[in-house]
N, C-alpha and C. Protein backbone atom coordinates (compact mmCIF):
# COMPACT_ATOMS: atom_id res chain seq x y z
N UNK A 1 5.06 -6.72 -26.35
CA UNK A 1 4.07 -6.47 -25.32
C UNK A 1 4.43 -5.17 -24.60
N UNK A 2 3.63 -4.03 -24.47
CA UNK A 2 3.51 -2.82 -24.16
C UNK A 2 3.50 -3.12 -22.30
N UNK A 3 4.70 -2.63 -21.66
CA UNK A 3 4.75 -2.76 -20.12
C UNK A 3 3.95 -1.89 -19.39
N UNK A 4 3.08 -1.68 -18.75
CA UNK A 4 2.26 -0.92 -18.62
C UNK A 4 2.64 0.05 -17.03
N UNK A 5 2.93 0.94 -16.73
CA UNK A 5 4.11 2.16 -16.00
C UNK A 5 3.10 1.54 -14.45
N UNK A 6 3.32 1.34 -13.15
CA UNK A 6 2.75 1.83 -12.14
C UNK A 6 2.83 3.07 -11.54
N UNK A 7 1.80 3.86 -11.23
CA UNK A 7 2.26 4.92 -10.40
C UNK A 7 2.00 4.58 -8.93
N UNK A 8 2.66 4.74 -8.56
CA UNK A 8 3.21 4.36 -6.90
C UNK A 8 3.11 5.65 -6.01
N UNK A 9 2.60 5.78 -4.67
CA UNK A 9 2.71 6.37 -3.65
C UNK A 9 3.02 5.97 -2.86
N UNK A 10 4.27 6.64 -1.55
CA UNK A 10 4.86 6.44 -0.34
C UNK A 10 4.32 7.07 0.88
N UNK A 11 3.38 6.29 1.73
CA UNK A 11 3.15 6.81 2.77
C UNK A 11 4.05 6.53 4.08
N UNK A 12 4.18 6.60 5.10
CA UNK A 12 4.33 6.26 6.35
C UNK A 12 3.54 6.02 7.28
N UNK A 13 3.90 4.94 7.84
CA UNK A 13 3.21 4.95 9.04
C UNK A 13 3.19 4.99 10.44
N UNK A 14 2.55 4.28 11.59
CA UNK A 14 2.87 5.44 12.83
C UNK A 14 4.13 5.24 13.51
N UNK A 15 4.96 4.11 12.83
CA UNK A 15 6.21 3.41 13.85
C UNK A 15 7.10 3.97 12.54
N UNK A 16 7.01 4.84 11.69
CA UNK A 16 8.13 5.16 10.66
C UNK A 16 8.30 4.60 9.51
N UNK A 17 7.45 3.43 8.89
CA UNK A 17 7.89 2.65 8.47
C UNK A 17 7.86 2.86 6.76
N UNK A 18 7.94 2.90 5.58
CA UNK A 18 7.41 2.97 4.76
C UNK A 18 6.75 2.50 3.66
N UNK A 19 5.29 2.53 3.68
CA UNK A 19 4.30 1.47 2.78
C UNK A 19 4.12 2.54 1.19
N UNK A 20 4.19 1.24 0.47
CA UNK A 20 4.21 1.69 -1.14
C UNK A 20 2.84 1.07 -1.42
N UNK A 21 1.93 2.00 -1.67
CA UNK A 21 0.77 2.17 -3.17
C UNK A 21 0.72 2.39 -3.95
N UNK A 22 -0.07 1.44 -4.88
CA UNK A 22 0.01 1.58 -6.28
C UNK A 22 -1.70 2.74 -6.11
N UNK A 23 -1.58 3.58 -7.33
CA UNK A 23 -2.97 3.82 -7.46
C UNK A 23 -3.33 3.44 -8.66
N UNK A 24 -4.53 2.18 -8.72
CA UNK A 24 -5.37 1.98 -9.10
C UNK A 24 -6.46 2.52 -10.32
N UNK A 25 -6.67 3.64 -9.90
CA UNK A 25 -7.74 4.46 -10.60
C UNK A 25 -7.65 5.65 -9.69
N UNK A 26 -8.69 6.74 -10.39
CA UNK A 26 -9.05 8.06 -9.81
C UNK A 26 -10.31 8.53 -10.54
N UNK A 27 -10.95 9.21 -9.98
CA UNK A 27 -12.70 9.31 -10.16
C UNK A 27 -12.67 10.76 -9.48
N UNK A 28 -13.80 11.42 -10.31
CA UNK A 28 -14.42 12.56 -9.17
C UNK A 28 -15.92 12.30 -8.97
N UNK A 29 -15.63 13.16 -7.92
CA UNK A 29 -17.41 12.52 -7.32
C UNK A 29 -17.58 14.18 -6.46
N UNK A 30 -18.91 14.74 -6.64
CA UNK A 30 -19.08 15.86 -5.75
C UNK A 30 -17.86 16.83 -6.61
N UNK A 31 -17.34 17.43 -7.85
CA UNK A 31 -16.57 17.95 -7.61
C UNK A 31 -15.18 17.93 -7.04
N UNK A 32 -15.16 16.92 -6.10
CA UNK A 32 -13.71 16.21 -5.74
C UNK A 32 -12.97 15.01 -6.22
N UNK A 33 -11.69 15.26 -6.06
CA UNK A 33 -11.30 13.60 -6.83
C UNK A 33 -10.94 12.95 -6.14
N UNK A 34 -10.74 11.67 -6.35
CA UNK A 34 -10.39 10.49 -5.47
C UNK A 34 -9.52 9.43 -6.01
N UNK A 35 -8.84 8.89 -5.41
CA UNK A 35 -7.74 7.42 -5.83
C UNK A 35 -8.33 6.59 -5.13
N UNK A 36 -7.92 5.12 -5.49
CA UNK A 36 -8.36 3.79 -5.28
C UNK A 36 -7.04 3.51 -5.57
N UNK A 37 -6.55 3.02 -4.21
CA UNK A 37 -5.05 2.79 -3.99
C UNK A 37 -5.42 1.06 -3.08
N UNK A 38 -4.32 0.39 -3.95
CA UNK A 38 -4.26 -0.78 -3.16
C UNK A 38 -2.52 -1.56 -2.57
N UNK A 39 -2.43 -1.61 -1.78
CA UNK A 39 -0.50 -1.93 -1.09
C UNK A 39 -0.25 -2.89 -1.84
N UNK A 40 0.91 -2.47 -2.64
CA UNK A 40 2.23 -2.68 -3.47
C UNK A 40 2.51 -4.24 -2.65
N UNK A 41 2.93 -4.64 -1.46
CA UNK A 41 3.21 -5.66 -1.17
C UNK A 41 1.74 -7.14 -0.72
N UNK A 42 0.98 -6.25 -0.50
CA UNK A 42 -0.14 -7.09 -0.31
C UNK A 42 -0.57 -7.67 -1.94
N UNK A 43 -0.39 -6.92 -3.10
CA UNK A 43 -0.43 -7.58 -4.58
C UNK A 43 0.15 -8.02 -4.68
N UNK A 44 1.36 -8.43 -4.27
CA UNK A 44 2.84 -9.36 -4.58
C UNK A 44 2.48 -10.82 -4.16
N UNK A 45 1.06 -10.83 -2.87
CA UNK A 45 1.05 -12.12 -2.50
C UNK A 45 -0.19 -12.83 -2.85
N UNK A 46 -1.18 -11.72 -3.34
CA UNK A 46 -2.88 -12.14 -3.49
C UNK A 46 -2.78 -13.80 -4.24
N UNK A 47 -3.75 -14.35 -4.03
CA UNK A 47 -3.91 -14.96 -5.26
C UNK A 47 -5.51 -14.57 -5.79
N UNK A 48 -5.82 -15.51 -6.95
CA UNK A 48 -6.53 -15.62 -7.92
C UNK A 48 -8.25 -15.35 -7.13
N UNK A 49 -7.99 -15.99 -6.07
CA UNK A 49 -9.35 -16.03 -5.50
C UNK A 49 -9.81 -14.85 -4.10
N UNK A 50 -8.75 -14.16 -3.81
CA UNK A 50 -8.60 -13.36 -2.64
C UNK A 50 -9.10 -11.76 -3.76
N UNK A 51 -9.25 -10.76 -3.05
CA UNK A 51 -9.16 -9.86 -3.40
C UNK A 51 -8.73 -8.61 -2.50
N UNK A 52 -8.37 -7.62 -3.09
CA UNK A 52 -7.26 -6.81 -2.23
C UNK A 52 -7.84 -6.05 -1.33
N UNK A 53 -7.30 -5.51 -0.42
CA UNK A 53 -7.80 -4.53 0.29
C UNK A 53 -7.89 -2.96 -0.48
N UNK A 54 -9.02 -2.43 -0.71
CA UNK A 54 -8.72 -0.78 -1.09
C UNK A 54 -8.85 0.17 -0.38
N UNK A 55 -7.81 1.37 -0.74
CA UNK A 55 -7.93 2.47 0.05
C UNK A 55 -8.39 3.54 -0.54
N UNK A 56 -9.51 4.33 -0.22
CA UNK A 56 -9.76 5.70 -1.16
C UNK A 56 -9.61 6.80 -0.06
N UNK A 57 -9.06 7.71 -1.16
CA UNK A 57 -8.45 8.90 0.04
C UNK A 57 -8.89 10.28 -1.32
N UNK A 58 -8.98 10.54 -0.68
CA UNK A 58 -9.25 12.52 -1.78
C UNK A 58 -7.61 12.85 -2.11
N UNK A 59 -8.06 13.51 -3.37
CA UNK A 59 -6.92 13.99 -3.77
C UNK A 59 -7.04 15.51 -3.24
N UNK A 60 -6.10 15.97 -3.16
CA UNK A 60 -5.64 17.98 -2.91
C UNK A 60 -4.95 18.09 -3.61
N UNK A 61 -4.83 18.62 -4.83
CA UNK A 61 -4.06 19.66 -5.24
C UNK A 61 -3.28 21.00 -4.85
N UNK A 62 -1.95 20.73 -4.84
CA UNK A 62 -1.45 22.19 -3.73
C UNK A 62 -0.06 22.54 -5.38
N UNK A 63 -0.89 23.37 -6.31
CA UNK A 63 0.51 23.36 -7.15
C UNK A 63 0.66 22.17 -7.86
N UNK A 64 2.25 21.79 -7.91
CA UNK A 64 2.66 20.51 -8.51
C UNK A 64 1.77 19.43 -8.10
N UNK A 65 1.96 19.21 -6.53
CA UNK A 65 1.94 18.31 -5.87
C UNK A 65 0.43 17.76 -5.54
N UNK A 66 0.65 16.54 -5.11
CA UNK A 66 -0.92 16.30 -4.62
C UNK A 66 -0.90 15.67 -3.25
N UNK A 67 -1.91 15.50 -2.56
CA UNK A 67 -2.21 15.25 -1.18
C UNK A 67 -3.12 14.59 -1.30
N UNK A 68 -2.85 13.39 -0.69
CA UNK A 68 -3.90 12.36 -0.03
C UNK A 68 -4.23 12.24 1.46
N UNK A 69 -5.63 12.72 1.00
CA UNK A 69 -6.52 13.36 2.47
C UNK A 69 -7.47 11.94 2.82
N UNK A 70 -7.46 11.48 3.91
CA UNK A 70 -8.84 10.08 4.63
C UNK A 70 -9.91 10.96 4.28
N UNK A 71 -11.21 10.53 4.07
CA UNK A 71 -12.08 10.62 4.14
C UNK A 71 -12.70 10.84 5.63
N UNK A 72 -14.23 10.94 6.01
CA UNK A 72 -14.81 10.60 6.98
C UNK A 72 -15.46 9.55 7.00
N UNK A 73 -16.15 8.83 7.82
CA UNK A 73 -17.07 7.54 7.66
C UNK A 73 -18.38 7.70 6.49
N UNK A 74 -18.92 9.00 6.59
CA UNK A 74 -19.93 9.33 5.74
C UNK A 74 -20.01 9.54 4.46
N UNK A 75 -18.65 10.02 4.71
CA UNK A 75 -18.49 10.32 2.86
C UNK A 75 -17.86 8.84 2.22
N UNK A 76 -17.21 7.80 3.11
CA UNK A 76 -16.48 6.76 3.09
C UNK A 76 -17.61 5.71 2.23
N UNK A 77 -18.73 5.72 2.99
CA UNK A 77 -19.76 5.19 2.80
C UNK A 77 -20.30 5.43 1.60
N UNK A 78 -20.51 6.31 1.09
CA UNK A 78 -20.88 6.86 -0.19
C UNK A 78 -19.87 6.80 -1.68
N UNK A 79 -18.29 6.81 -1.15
CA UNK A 79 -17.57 6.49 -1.79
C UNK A 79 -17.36 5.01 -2.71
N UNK A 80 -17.65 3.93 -1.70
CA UNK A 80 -17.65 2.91 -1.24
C UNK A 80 -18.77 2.53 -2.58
N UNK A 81 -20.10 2.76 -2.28
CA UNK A 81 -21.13 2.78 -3.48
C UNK A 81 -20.35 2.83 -4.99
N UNK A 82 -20.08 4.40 -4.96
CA UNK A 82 -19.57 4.65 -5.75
C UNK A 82 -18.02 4.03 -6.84
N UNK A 83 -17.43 3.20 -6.26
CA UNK A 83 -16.44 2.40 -6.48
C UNK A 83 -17.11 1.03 -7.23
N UNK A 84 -18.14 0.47 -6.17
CA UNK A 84 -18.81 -0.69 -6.45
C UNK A 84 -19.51 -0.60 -7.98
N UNK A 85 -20.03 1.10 -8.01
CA UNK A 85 -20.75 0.96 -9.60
C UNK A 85 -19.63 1.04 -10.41
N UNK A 86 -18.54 1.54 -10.42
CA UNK A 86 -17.60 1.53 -11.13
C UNK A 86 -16.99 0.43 -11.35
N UNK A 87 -16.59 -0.88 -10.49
CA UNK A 87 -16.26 -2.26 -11.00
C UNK A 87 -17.67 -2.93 -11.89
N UNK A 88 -18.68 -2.11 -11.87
CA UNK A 88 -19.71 -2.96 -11.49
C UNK A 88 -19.83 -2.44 -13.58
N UNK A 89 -19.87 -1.08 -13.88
CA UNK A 89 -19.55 -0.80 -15.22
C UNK A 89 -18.58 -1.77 -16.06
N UNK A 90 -17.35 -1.73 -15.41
CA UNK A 90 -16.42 -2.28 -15.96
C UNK A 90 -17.02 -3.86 -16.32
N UNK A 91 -17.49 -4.72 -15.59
CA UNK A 91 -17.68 -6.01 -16.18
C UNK A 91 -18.76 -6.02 -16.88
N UNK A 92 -19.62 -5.19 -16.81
CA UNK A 92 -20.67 -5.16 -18.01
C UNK A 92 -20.15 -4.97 -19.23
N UNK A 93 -18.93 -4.23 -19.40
CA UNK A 93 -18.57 -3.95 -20.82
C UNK A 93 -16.90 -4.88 -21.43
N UNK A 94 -17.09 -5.70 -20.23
CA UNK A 94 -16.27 -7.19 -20.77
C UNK A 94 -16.89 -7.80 -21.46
């Protein structure tokens, strides 16, 4: 059985602390790209019938590196759509 790699991101937050994301997926939309990141410890506890919280944030490219930028509410909103047709693909072609 082929183990399949997570890629993980480390953010912080406002008391120091440090939260691990997995990302999910990545999409462009508008020319920009985006991750669908969901917390590393909040999957450790889900069960079968819950579903996770997601986070989509823009990617930046600076060089090597990349940057995860929040959105605004407007574009959030539109994102949001956009995610939904994308699970929404995926089980059609189960």
């Amino acid at each position: 059985m082929e183990e399949e790699m997570m890629d993980i991101v480390v953010f912080e937050d406002e008391n120091g602390n440090e939260i691990e994301f997995e990302i999910q997926f990545s999409f462009e939309h508008k020319g920009e790209e985006y991750a669908v990141l969901t917390e590393v410890s909040e999957m450790e506890r889900i069960t079968e019938e819950d579903a996770p919280d997601l986070y989509i944030l823009r990617i930046v490219k600076n060089g090597d590196e990349e940057e995860f930028v929040a959105v605004d509410e407007d574009m959030m909103e539109e994102l949001i759509d956009v995610v939904e047709r994308i699970f929404e693909d995926e089980l059609e072609e189960e």
